[in-house]
Each structure stands twice: as structure tokens, then as C-alpha cells.
Protein backbone atom coordinates (compact mmCIF):
# COMPACT_ATOMS: atom_id res chain seq x y z
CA UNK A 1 12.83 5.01 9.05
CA UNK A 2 11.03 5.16 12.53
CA UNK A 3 6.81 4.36 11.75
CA UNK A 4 4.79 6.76 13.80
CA UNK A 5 1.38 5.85 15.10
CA UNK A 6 -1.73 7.29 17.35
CA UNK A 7 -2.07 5.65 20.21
CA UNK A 8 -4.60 7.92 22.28
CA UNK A 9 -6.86 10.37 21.89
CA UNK A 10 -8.56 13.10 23.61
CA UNK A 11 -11.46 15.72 22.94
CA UNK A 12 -13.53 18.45 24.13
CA UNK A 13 -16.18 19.61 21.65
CA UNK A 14 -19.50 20.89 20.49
CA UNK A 15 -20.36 17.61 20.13
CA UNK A 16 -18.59 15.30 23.05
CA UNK A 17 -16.34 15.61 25.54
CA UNK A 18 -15.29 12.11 25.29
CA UNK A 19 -14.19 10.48 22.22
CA UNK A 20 -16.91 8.05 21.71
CA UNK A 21 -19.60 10.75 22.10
CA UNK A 22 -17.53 12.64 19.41
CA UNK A 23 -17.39 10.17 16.84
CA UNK A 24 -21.12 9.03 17.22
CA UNK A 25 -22.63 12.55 16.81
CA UNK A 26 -20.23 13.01 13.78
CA UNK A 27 -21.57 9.73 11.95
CA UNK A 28 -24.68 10.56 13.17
CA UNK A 29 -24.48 14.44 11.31
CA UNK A 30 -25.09 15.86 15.24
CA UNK A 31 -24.34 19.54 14.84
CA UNK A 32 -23.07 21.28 17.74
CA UNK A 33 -24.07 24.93 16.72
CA UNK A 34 -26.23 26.74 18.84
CA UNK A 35 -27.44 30.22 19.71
CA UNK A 36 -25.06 32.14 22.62
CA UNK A 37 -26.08 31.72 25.94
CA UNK A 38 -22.26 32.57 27.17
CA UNK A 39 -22.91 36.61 26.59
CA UNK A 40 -25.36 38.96 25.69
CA UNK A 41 -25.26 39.38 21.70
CA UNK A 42 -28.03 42.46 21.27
CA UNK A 43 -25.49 44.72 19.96
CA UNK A 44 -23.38 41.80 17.74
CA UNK A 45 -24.94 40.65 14.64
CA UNK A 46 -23.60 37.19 15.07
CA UNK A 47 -25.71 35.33 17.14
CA UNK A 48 -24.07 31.51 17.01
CA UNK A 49 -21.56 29.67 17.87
CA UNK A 50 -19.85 26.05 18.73
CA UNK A 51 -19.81 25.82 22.30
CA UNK A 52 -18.72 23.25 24.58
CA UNK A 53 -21.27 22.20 26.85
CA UNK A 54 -21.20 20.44 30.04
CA UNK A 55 -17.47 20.88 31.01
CA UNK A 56 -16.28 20.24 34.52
CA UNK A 57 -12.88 19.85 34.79
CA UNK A 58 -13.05 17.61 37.94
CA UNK A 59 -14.23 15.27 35.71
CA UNK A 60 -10.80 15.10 34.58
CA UNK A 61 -8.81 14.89 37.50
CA UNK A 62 -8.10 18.89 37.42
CA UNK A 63 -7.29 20.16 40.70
CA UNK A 64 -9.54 22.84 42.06
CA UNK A 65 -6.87 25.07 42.56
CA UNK A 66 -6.21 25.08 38.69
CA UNK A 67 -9.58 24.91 37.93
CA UNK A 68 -9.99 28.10 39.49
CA UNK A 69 -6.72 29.56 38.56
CA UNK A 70 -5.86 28.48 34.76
CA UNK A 71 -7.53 30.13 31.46
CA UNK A 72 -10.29 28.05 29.99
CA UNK A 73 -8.64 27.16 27.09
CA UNK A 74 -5.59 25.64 29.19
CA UNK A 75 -8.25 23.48 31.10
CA UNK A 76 -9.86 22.45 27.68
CA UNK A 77 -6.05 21.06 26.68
CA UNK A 78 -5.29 19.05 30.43
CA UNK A 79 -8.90 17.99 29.74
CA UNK A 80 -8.45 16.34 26.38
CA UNK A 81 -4.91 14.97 27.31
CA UNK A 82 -5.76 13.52 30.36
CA UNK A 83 -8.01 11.30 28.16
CA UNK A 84 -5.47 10.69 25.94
CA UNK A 85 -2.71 9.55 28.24
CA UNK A 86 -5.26 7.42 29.92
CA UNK A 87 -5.67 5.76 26.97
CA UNK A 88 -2.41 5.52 25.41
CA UNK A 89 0.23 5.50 28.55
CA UNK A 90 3.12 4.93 26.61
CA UNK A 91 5.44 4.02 29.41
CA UNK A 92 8.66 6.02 27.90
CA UNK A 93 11.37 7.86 29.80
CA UNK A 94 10.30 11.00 31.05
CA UNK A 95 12.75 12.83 28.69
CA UNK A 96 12.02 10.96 25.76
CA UNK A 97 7.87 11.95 26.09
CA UNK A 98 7.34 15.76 24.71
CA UNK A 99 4.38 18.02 24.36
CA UNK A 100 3.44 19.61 21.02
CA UNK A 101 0.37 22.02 21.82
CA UNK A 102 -0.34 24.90 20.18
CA UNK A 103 -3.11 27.81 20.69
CA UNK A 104 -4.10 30.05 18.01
CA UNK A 105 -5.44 32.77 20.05
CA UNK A 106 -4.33 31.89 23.72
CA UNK A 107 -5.68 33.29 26.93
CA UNK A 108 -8.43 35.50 25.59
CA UNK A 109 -10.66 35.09 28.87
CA UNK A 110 -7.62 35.87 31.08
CA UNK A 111 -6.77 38.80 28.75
CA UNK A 112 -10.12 40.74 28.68
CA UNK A 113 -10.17 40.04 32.76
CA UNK A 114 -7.27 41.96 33.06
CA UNK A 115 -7.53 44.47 30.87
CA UNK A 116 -11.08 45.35 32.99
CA UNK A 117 -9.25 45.61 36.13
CA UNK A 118 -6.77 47.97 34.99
CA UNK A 119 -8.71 49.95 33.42
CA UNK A 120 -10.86 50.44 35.83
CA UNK A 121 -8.30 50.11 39.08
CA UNK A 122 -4.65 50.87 37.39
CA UNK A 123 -2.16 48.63 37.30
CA UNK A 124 -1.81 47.63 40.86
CA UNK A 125 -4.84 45.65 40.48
CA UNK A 126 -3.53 43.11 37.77
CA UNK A 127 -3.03 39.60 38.73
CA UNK A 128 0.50 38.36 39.01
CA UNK A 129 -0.78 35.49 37.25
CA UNK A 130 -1.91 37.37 34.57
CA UNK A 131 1.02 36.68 31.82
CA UNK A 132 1.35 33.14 32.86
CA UNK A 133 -2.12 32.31 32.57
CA UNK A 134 -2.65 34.33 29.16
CA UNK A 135 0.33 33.43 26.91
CA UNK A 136 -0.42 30.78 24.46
CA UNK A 137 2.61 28.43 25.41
CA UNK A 138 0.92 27.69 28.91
CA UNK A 139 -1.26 24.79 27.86
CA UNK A 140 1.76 22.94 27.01
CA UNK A 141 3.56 23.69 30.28
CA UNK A 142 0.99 22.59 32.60
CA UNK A 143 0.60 19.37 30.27
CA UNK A 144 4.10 18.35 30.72
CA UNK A 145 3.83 19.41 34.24
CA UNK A 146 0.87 17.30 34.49
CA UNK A 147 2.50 14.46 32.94
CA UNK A 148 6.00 15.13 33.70
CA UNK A 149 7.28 15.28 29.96
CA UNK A 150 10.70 16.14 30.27
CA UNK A 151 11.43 16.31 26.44
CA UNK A 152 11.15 18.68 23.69
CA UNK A 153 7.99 20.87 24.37
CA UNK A 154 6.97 23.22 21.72
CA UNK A 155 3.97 24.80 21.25
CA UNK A 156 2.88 26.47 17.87
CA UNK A 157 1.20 29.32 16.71
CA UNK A 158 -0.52 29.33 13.16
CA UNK A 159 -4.02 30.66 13.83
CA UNK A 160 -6.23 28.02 12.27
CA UNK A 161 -3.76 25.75 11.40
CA UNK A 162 -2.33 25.17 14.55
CA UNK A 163 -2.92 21.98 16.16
CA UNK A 164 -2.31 20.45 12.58
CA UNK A 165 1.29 22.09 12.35
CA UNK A 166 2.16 20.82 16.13
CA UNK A 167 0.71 17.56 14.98
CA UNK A 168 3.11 17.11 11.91
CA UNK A 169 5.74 18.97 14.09
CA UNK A 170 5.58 16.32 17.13
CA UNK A 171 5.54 13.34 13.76
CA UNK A 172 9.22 14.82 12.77
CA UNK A 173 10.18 15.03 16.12
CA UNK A 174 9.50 11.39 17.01
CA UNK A 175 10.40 10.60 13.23
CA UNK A 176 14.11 11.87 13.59
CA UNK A 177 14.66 10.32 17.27
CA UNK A 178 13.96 13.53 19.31
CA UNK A 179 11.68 11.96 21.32
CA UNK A 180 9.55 8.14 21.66
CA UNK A 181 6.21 9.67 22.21
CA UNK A 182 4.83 13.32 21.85
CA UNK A 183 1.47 14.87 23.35
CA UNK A 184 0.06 16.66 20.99
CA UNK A 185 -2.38 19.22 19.35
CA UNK A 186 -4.38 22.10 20.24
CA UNK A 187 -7.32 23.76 22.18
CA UNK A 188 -8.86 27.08 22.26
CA UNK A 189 -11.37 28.80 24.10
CA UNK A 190 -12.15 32.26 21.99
CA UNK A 191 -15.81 32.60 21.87
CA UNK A 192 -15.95 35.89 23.51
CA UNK A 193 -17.29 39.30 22.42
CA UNK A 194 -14.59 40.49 21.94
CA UNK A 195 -13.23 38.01 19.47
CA UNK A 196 -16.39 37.72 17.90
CA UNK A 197 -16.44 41.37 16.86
CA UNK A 198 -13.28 41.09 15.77
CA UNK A 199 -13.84 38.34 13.29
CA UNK A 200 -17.40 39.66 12.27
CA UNK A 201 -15.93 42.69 11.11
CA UNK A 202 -13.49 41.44 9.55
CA UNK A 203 -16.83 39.65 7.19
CA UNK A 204 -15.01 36.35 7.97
CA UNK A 205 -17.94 34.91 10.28
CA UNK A 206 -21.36 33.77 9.23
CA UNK A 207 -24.59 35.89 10.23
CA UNK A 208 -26.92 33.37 9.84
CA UNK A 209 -29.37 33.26 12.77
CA UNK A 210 -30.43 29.39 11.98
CA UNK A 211 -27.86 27.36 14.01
CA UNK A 212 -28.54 24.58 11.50
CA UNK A 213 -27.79 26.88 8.57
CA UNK A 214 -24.84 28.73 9.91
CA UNK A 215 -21.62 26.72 8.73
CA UNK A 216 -22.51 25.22 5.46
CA UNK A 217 -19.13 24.66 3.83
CA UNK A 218 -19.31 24.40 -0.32
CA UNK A 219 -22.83 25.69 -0.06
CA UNK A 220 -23.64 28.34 -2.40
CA UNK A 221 -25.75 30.06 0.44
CA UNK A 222 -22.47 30.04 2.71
CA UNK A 223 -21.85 33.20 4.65
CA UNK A 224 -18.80 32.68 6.49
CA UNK A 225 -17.55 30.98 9.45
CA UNK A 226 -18.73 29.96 12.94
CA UNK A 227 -16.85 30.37 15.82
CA UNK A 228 -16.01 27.33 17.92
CA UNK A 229 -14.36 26.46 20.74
CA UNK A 230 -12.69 23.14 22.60
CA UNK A 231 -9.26 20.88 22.43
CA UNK A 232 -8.11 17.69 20.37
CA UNK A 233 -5.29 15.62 21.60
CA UNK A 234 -3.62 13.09 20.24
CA UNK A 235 -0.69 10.62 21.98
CA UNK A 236 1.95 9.51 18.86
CA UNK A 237 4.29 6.84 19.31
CA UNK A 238 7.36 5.16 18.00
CA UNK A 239 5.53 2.04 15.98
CA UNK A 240 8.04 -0.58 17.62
CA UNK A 241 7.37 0.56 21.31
CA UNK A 242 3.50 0.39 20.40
CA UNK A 243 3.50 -3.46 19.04
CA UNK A 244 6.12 -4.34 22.24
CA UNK A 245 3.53 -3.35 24.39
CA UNK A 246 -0.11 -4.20 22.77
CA UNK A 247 -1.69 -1.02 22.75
CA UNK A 248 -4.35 -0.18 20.90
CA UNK A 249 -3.52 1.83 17.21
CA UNK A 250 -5.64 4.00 15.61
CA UNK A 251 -3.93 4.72 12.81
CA UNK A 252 -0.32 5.40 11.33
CA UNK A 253 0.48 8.98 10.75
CA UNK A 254 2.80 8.96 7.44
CA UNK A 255 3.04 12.31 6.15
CA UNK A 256 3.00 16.38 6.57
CA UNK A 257 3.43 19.35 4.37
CA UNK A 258 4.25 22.46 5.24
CA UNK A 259 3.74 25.93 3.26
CA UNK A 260 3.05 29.17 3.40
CA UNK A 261 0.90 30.94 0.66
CA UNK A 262 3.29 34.14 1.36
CA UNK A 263 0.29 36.00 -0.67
CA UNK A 264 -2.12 37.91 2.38
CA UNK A 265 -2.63 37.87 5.69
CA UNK A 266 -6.23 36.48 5.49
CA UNK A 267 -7.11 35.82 2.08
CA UNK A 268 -5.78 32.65 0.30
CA UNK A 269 -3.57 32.47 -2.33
CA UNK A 270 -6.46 32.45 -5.54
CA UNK A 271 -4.84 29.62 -7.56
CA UNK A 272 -4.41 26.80 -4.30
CA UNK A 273 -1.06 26.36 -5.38
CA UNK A 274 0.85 26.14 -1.92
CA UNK A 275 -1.68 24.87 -0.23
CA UNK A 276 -1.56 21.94 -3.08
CA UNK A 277 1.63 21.75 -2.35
CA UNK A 278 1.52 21.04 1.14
CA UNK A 279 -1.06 18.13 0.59
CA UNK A 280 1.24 16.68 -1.94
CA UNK A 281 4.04 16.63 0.25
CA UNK A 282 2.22 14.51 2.89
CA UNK A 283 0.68 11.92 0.28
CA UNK A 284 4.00 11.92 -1.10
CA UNK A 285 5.42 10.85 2.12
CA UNK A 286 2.65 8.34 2.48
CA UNK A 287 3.45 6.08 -0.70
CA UNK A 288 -0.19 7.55 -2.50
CA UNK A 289 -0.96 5.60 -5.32
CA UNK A 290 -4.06 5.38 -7.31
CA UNK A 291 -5.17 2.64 -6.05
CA UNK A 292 -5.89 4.10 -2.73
CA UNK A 293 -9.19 5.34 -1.90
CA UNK A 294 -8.32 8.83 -0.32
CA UNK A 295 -10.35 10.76 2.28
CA UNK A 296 -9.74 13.93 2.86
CA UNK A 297 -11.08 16.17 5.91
CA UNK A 298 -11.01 19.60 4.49
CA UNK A 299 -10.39 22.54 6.05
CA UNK A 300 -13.71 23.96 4.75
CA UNK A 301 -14.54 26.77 6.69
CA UNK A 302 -17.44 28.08 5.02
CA UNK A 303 -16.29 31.37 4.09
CA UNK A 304 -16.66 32.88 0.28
CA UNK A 305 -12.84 32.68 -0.65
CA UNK A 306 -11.46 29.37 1.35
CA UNK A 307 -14.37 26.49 -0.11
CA UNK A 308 -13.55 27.55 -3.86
CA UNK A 309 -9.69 27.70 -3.15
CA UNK A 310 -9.11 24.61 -1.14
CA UNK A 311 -11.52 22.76 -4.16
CA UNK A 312 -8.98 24.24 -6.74
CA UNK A 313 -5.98 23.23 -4.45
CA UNK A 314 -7.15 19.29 -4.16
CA UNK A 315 -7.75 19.43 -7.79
CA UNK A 316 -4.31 20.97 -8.51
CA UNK A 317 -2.80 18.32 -5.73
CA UNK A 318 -4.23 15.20 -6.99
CA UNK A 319 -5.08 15.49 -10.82
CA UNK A 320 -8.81 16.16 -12.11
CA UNK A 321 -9.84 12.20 -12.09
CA UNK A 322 -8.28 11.58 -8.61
CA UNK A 323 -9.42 14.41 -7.22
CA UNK A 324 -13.24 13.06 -8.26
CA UNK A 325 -12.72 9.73 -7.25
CA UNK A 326 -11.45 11.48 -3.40
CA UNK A 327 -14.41 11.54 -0.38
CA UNK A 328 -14.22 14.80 0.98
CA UNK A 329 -16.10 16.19 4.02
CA UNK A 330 -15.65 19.66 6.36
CA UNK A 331 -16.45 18.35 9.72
CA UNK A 332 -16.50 21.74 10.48
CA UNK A 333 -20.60 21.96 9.28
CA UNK A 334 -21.05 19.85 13.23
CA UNK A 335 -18.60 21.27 15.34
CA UNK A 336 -17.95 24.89 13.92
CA UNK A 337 -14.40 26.39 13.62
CA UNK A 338 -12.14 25.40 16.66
CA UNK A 339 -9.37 27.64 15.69
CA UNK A 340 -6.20 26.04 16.92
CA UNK A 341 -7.67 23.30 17.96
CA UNK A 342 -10.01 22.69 14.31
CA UNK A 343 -6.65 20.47 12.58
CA UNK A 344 -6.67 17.95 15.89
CA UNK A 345 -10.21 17.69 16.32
CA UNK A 346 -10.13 16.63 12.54
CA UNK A 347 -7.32 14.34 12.41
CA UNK A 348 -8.83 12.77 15.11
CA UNK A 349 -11.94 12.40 13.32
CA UNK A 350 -10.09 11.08 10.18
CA UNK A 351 -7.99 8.23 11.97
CA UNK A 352 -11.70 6.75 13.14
CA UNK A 353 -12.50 7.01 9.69
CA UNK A 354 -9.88 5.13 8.52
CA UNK A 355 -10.09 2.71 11.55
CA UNK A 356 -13.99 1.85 11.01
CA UNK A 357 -14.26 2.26 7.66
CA UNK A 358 -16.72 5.20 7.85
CA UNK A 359 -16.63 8.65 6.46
CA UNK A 360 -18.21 11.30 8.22
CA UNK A 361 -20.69 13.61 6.36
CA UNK A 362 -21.05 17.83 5.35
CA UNK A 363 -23.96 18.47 7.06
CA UNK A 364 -26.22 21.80 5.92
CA UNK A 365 -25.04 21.02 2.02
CA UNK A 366 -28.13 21.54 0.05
CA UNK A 367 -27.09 23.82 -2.71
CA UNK A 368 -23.65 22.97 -3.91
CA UNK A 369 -21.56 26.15 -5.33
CA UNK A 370 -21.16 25.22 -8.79
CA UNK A 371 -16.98 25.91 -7.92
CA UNK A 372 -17.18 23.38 -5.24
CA UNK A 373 -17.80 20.54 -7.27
CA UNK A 374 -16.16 17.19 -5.87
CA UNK A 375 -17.57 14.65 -3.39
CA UNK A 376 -18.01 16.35 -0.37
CA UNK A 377 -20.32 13.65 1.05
CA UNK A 378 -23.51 15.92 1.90
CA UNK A 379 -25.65 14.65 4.35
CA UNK A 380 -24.99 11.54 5.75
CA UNK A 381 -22.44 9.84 6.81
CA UNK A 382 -21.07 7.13 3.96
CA UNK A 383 -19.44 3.50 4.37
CA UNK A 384 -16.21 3.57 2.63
CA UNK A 385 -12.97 1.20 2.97
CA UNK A 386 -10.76 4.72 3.11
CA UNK A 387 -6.76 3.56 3.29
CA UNK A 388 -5.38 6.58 3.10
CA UNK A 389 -7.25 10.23 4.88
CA UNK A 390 -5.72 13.33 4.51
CA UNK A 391 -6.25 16.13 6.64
CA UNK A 392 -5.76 19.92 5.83
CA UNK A 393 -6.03 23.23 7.72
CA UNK A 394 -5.21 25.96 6.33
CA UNK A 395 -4.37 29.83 8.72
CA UNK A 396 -4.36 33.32 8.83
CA UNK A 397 -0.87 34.63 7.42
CA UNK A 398 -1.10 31.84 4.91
CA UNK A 399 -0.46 28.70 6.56
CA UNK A 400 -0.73 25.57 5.34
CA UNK A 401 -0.69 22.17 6.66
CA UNK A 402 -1.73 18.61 5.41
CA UNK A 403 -1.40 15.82 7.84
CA UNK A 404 -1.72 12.05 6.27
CA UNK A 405 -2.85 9.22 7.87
CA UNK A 406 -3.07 5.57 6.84
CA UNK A 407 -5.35 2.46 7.99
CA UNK A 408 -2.87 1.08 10.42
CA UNK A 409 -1.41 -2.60 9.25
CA UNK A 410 1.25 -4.34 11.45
């Protein structure tokens, strides 16, 4: 069996655009959440958001042509895998390095652009550019363009679950000899008015005009979700072509799990059975035993049904006592929801967990819902010598994914 590993990594966030900054402000309990200076929000009742700040993409080598051109999602993406493949540069043959990258939402910015001009000029005034630039499968074209990845490309599409499903995806792919090394994750750039008043009336998003007490995952005072926007990338490699070379490993990706709740198309299935299933499928893969000590980056959004489910589901997954003894945070309480790019941002935050020994914190969690009762580490970040993390994300339509990661050992 082929070992898959992470050899770079790449983000743009509420809290960094780099992947030291990142990791700092998330041991440090930095959130990102602010108030929206992007649009007016006098007639929207949701006021926050997790916005990236401080992005120019000729800081990452992005042409000003595409710069001007390209949705800001897509530029999020080349941002965050520029870094990446910086860091990593496997080296492989052209058609033997693919591009996994996913968008749950797409071109939103593009979209509502066009939409104005025809609507207010007809249709002779839309932008040839305007399909290319809009449809979610574009980051991952101008990725391998920009890196000339001739082999499988395949972007996904799971709402929130995304960038954890291409993840996993891109681990089978290199796993079953489709390809030597795969780019790979998610990015999304949503945080519009029109996607915020589609989510706010939809009661999925959190009202709360304190940025600090907007995403409180497990709280009892949680109201909901916060929007967030940005791209995590993540370079995987064959372990063998890694070790021939030296390169730097931050941890060895050893399981996914895959399933579908097949229940509603927004509410979780009540009893966490499938998503259970998924996470035991990827610790199951990974060798779990009970003598590992088991982080696990939840996909704790905040929201009334998903904190009480996903407890229930870890519970059902591991047993009562090792579900206890797990360390469990929602990174999600910094940076806010990503959307499809939430599952990278957090597996990249779990394989730096596992690589220094460190587990990041909930931040906001003051009142604990008396369903939510495990070790969600509230507060501050905690020293722990993690082996295994898992990390879960969990869509619209009833998608589930668990991506596992262990410390990396030659």
C-alpha cells in the first residue's frame, strides 16, 4: 500500500494569509470575525462575517491580467497554492501531478456582476468571460494551468464539505497510483449580500452583532453560523518520493470516509449515524487503537441542529469512554465558516497539531449546551502529544466527510 503524506501547505484566511500567521493566531485564540465593511448591511440583519483582509494577489505572483480578470474566489485558490507548491515542489512528471479543488458556491462575485448588466443592458452586454470565470471547476483549471498539472483534475462540489471530500478524493487517487502528487482543497469567496440573505433566511446564520460572540460552537447561547470566506491548500505526496528527496512532512494522511445522511437537504440526520460512520471509516483506515490520543477538528458550525448531532455522531463513532478521553475543538469559533474551503483550512490546522504537539482552542465557549458535553477545549489553546487528528465536515444535501491524519514517523 502506497503511504500518503502533506508536503505543503497554503492559506488565505480571517486570520493569515500565510501559514505561519495562521497557525499563531489559532494557538493564540485570534478570532477573525469582524463587522462588514465589504457592503452596506442596513437592510440585512446579519451584520458579521470572516473576511480576508489584506489580499493582493501580486503578492503571489498573480498576473495582473488575472488579477483583474478571474473571480475572487479563483484568486483566493492560485493564492494559497502558489504557497503550497513553493513549499512542497514535488518534482513529479507533469502527468503524474493532479489538482483536486473544489468550490462550494463558485463564482458568486462574477455571477451577481452579470446578472446586473443584463438586467439592466440585455444580453449583449454580458461578458464572454462570464461562464468561465463563474463555474466552480475554474479554480482548478487555472491551478493546473498555473502549474502545468497534466493529470487527473477534479474538482468537487459538496457545499461545506468540499475541500474535505477533494482532500480524501486526491488521497485515493495518489493511494491507487493515479497520480504521485495531487494539489488539493478548496477556496471560496461568498460573503456577498446576496448569499448572506440567502443563508439568513434560511435561520442557518448567526445574528449576533458582537463579532466576539457570533460563532460560538457547543455554546448554549449559539445562534447559528458565520459566514467566511478564503482558500486552504494542501500538496500530498507519494511517501517514498517525499523521503528520496528530503522534504519537509507535515503529517501522513491515512484515512477518509465518505457518506451521505440521505435524510434532508439541510438538516442532519438526528441520530449522527452516517456521519459516525464516515469518521469510523477513516480511523479504521488509520490503525485507531485506544491507545492513541485522538484529536478531532469538528465541523462545529454553531448552528442549533449540527453541535448536538456531530456530539452524538463522535459518541456513536468512538464509544462513550473514547469519545471522553478525545480533544475536540471547532476552529471555526476564529475563522468563521469557509464553506468549501472550511475542511482544508481545518486539516491544515490539524496536521500542525499533530506536528507540534498543540491543540488549538473553541474560542467564545462560556456556557456549554448541556448536549454538547465532551472536551471541546474552550478557551485556550492546550499542549497535547495528539498521534492521531481527525477531521470532519459535514454539507448541505447530507454530506459527510472525515479525513485522518497521523503524526508523521519515517
Amino acid at each position: 500500500m502506497r503511504r500518503i503524506v502533506i508536503t505543503g501547505m497554503g492559506i488565505i484566511s480571517p486570520i493569515g494569509n500565510d501559514i505561519t500567521t495562521y497557525w499563531n493566531n489559532l494557538k493564540a485564540g485570534v478570532c477573525g470575525i469582524q463587522r462588514i465593511d465589504t457592503f452596506d448591511t442596513a437592510d440585512l440583519s446579519v451584520k458579521v462575517a470572516g473576511l480576508v483582509k489584506n489580499f493582493n494577489p501580486a503578492d503571489y505572483g498573480i498576473d495582473p491580467a488575472t488579477a483583474r480578470k478571474a473571480d475572487l474566489y479563483t484568486l483566493y485558490a492560485l493564492a494559497a497554492a502558489r504557497q503550497a507548491m513553493e513549499e512542497s515542489n514535488p518534482g513529479v512528471d507533469p502527468d503524474r501531478l493532479g489538482v483536486y479543488v473544489g468550490s462550494g458556491i463558485g463564482g458568486i462575485h462574477t455571477f451577481i456582476t452579470e446578472c446586473k448588466k443584463y438586467l439592466e443592458s440585455g444580453p449583449n452586454r454580458v461578458s464572454p468571460l462570464f461562464i468561465p470565470t463563474m463555474i466552480g471547476n475554474i479554480a482548478a483549471g487555472n491551478i493546473a494551468i498555473a502549474h502545468n498539472a497534466q493529470g487527473p483534475c477534479l474538482p468537487v462540489v459538496t457545499a461545506c464539505a468540499t475541500s474535505t471530500h477533494a482532500i480524501g478524493e486526491a488521497y485515493r487517487a495518489i493511494l491507487h497510483g493515479y497520480a504521485d502528487a495531487v494539489i488539493t482543497g478548496g477556496a471560496e469567496a461568498a460573503v456577498v449580500p446576496l448569499a448572506v440573505g440567502g443563508f439568513n433566511n434560511s435561520r442557518a446564520l448567526s445574528r449576533a452583532e458582537d463579532p466576539k460572540r457570533a460563532s460560538i460552537p457547543f455554546d448554549a447561547n449559539r445562534q447559528g453560523f458565520v459566514m467566511a470566506e478564503g482558500a486552504g491548500i494542501v500538496v500530498l505526496e507519494e511517501y517514498e518520493h517525499a523521503i528520496q528527496r528530503g522534504t519537509v512532512i507535515y503529517a501522513e494522511l491515512t484515512g477518509y470516509g465518505n457518506t451521505c445522511d440521505a435524510y434532508h437537504y439541510t438538516a442532519p440526520r438526528p441520530d449522527g449515524s452516517a456521519a459516525a460512520k464516515a469518521m469510523s471509516l477513516a480511523l479504521s483506515n488509520s490503525a485507531f487503537t485506544p491507545e492513541d490520543l485522538l484529536y478531532i477538528n469538528a465541523h462545529g458550525t454553531g448552528t442549533p441542529l449540527n453541535d448536538p448531532a456531530e456530539t452524538m455522531a463522535i459518541k456513536l463513532a468512538l464509544g462513550e469512554e473514547q469519545a471522553r478521553k478525545a480533544l475536540i475543538s471547532s476552529t471555526k469559533s476564529m475563522t468563521g465558516h469557509m464553506l468549501g474551503a472550511a475542511g482544508a483550512a481545518e486539516i491544515i490546522a490539524s496536521a500542525l497539531a499533530l506536528k507540534e504537539g498543540v491543540v488549538p482552542p473553541t474560542v467564545g465557549l462560556e456556557n456549554p449546551d448541556p448536549q454538547c458535553d465532551l472536551d471541546y477545549v474552550p478557551g485556550k489553546a492546550r499542549k497535547a502529544d495528539i498521534t492521531i487528528a481527525l477531521s470532519n465536515s459535514l454539507g448541505f444535501g447530507g454530506h459527510n466527510a472525515s479525513v485522518a491524519l497521523r503524526k508523521f514517523k519515517p
